[in-house]
PDB file of N, CA and C in Angstrom:
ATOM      1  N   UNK A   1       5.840   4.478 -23.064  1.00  0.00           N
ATOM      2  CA  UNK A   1       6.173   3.254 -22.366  1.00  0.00           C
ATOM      3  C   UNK A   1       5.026   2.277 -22.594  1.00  0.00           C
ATOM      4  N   UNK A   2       5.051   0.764 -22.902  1.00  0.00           N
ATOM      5  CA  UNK A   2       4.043  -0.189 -22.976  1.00  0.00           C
ATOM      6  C   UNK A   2       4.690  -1.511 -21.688  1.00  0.00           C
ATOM      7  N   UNK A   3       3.870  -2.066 -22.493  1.00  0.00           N
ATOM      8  CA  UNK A   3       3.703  -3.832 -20.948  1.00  0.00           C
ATOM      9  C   UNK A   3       4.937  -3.961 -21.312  1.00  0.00           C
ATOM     10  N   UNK A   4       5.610  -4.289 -22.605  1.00  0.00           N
ATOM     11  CA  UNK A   4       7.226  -4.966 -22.544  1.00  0.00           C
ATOM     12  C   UNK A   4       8.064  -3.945 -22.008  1.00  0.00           C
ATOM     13  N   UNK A   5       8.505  -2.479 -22.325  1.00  0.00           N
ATOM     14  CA  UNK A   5       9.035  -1.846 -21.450  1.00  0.00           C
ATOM     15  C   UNK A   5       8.886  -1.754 -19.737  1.00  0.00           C
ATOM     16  N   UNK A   6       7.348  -2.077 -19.116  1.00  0.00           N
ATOM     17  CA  UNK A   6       7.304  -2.277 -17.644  1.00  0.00           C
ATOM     18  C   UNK A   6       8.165  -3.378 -17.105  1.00  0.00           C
ATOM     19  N   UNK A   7       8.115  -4.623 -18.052  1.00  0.00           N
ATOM     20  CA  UNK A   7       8.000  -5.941 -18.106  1.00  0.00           C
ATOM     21  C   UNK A   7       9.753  -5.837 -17.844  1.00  0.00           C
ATOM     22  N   UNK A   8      10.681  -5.471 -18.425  1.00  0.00           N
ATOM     23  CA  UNK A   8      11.791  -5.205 -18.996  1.00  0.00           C
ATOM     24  C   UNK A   8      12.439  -4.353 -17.363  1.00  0.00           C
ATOM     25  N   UNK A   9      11.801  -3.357 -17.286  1.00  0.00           N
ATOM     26  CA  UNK A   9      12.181  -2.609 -16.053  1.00  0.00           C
ATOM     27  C   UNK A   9      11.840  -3.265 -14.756  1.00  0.00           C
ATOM     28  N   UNK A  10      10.938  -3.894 -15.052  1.00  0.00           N
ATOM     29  CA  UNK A  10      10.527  -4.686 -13.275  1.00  0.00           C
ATOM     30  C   UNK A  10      11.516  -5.921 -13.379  1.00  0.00           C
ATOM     31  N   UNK A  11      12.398  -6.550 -14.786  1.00  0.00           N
ATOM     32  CA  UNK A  11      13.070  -7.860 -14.475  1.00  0.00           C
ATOM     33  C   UNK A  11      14.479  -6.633 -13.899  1.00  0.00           C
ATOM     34  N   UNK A  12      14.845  -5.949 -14.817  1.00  0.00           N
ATOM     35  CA  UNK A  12      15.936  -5.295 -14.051  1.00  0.00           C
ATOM     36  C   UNK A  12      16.144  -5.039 -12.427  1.00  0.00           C
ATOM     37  N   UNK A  13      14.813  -4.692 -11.934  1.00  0.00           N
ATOM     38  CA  UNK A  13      15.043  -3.810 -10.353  1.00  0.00           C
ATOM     39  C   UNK A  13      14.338  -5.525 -10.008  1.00  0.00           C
ATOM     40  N   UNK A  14      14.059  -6.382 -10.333  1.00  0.00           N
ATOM     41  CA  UNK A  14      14.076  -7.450  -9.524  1.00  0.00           C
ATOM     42  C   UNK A  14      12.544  -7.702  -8.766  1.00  0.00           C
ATOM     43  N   UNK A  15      11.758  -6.972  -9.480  1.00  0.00           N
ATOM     44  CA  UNK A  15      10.403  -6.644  -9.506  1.00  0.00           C
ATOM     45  C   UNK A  15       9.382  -7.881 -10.312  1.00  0.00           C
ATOM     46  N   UNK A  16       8.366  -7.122  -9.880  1.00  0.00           N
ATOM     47  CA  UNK A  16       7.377  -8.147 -10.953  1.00  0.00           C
ATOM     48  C   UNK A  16       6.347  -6.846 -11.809  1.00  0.00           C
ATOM     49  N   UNK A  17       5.895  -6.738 -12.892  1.00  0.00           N
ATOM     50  CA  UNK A  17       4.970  -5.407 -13.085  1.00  0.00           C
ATOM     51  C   UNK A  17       4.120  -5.173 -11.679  1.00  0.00           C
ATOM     52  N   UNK A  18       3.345  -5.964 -11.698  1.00  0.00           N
ATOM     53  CA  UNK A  18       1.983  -5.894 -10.480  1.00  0.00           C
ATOM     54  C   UNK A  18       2.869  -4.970  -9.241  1.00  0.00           C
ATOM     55  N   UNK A  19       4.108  -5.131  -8.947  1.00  0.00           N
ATOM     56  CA  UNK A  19       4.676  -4.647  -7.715  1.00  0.00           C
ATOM     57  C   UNK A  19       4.613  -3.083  -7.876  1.00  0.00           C
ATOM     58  N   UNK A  20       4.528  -2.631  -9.618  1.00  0.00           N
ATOM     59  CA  UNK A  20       4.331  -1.019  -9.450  1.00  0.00           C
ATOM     60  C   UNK A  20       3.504  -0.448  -9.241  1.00  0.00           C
ATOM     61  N   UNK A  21       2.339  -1.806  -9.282  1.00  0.00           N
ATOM     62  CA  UNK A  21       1.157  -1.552  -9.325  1.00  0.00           C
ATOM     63  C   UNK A  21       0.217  -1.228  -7.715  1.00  0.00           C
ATOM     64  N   UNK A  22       0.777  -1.452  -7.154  1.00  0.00           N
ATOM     65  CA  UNK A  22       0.512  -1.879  -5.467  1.00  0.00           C
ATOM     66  C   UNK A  22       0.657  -0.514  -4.894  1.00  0.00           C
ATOM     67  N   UNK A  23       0.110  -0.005  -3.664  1.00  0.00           N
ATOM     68  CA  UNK A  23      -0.189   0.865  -3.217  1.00  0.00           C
ATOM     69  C   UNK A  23       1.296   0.969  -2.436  1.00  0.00           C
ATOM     70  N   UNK A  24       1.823   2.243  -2.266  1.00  0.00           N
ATOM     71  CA  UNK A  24       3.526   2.252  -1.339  1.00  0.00           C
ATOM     72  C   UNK A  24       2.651   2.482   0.500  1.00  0.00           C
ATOM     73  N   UNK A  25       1.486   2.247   0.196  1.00  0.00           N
ATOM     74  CA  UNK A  25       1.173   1.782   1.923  1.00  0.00           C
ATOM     75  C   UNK A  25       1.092   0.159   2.218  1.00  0.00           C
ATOM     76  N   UNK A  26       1.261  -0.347   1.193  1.00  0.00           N
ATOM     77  CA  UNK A  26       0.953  -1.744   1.228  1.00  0.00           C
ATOM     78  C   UNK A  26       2.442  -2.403   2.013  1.00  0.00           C
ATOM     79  N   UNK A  27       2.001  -3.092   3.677  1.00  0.00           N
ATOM     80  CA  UNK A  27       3.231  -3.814   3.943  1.00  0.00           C
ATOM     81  C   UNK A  27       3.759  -4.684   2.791  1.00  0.00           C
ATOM     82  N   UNK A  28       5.244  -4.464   3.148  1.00  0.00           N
ATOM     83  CA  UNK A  28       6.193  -5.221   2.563  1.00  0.00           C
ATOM     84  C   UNK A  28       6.335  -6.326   2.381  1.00  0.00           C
ATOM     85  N   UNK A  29       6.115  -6.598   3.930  1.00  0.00           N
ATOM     86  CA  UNK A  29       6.171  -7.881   4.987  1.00  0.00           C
ATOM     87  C   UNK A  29       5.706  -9.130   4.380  1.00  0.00           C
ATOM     88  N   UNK A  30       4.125  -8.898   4.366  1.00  0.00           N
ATOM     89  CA  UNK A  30       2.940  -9.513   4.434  1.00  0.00           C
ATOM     90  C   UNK A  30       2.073  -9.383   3.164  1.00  0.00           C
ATOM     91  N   UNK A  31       1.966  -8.033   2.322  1.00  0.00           N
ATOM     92  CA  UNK A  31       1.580  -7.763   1.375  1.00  0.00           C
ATOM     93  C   UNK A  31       0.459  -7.829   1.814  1.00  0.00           C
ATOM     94  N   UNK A  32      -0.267  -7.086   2.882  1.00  0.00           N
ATOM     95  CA  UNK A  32      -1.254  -7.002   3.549  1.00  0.00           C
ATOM     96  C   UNK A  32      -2.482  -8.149   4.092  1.00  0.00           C
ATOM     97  N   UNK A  33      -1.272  -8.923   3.622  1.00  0.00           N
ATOM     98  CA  UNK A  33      -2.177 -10.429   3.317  1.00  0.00           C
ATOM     99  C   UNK A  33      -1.435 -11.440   4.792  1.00  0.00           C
ATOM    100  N   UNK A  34      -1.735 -10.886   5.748  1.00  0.00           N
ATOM    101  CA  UNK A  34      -1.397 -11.837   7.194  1.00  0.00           C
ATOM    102  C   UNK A  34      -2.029 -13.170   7.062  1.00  0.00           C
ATOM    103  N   UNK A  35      -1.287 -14.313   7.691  1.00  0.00           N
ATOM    104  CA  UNK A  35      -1.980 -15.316   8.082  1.00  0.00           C
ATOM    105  C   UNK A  35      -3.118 -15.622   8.916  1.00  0.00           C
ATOM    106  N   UNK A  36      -4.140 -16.063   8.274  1.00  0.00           N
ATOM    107  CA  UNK A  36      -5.029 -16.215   9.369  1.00  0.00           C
ATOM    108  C   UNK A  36      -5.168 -16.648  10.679  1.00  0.00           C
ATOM    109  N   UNK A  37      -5.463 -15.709  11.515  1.00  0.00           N
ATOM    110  CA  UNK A  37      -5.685 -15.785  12.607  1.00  0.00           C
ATOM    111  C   UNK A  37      -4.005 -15.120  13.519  1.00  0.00           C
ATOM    112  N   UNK A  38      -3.645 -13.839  12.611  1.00  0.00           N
ATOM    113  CA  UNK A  38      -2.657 -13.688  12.820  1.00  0.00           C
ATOM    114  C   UNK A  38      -2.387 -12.106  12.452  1.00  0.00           C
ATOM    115  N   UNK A  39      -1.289 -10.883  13.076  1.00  0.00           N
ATOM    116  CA  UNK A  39      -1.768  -9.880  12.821  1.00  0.00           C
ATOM    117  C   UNK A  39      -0.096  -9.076  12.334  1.00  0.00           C
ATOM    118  N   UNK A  40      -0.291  -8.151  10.976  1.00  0.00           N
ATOM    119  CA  UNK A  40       0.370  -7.464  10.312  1.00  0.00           C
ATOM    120  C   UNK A  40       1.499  -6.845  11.915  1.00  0.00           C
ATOM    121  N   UNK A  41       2.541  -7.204  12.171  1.00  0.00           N
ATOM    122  CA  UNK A  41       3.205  -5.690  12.930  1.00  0.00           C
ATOM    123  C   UNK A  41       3.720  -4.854  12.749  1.00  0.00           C
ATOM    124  N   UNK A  42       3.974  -4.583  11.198  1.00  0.00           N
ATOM    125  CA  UNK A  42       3.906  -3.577  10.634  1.00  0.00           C
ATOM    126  C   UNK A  42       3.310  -2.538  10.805  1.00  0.00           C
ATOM    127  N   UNK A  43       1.743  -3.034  10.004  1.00  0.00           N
ATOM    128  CA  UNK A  43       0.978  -1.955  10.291  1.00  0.00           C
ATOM    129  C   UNK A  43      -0.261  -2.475  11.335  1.00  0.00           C
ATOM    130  N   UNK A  44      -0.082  -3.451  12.114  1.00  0.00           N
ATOM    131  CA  UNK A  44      -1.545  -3.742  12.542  1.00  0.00           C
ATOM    132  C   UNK A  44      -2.717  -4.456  12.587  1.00  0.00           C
ATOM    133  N   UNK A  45      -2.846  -4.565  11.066  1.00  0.00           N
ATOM    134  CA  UNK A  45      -4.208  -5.269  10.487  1.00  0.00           C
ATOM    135  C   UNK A  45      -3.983  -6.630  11.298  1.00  0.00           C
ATOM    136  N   UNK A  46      -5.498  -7.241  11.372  1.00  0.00           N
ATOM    137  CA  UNK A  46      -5.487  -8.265  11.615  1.00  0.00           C
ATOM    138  C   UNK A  46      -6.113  -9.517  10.743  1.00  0.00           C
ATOM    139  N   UNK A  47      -5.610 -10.410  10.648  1.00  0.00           N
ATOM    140  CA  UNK A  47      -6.685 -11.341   9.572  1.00  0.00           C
ATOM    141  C   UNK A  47      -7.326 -12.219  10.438  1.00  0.00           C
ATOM    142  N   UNK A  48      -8.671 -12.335  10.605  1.00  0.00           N
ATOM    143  CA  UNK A  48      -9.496 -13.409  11.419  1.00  0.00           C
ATOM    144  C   UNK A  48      -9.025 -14.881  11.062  1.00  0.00           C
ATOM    145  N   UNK A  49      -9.167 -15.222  11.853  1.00  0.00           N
ATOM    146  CA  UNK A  49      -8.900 -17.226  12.104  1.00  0.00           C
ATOM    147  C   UNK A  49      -9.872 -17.583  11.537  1.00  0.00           C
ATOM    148  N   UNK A  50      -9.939 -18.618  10.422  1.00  0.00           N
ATOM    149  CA  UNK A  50     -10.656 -18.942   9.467  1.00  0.00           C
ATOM    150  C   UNK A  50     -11.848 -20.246  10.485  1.00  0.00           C
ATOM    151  N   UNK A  51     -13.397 -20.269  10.262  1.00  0.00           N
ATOM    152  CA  UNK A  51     -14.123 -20.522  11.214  1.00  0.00           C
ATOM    153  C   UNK A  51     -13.700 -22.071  11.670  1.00  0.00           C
ATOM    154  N   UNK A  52     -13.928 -22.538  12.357  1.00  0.00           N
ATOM    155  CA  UNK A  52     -13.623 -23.975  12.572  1.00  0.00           C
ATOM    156  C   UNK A  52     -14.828 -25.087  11.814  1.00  0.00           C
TER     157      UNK A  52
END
């Protein structure tokens, strides 16, 4: 298998490559990436409020 076969299989399932690439603990949601000053309820995490 190479990049155009990943490339090929991630347009099929509606994917991007990088998405196989990602940990299967990684929220869905949020992509672990919450808004600042705002918290995952998924799993929790919180992202700090960016300083004033």
């Amino acid at each position: 298998m190479d990049v155009d076969d990943l490339t090929a299989i991630a347009h099929v399932l509606g994917l991007t490559p990088a998405d196989f690439l990602r940990s299967a603990a990684e929220c869905q949601v949020c992509r672990d990436q919450a808004p600042p000053g705002f918290q995952c309820l998924t799993y929790g995490t919180f992202t700090p409020a960016a300083a004033p």
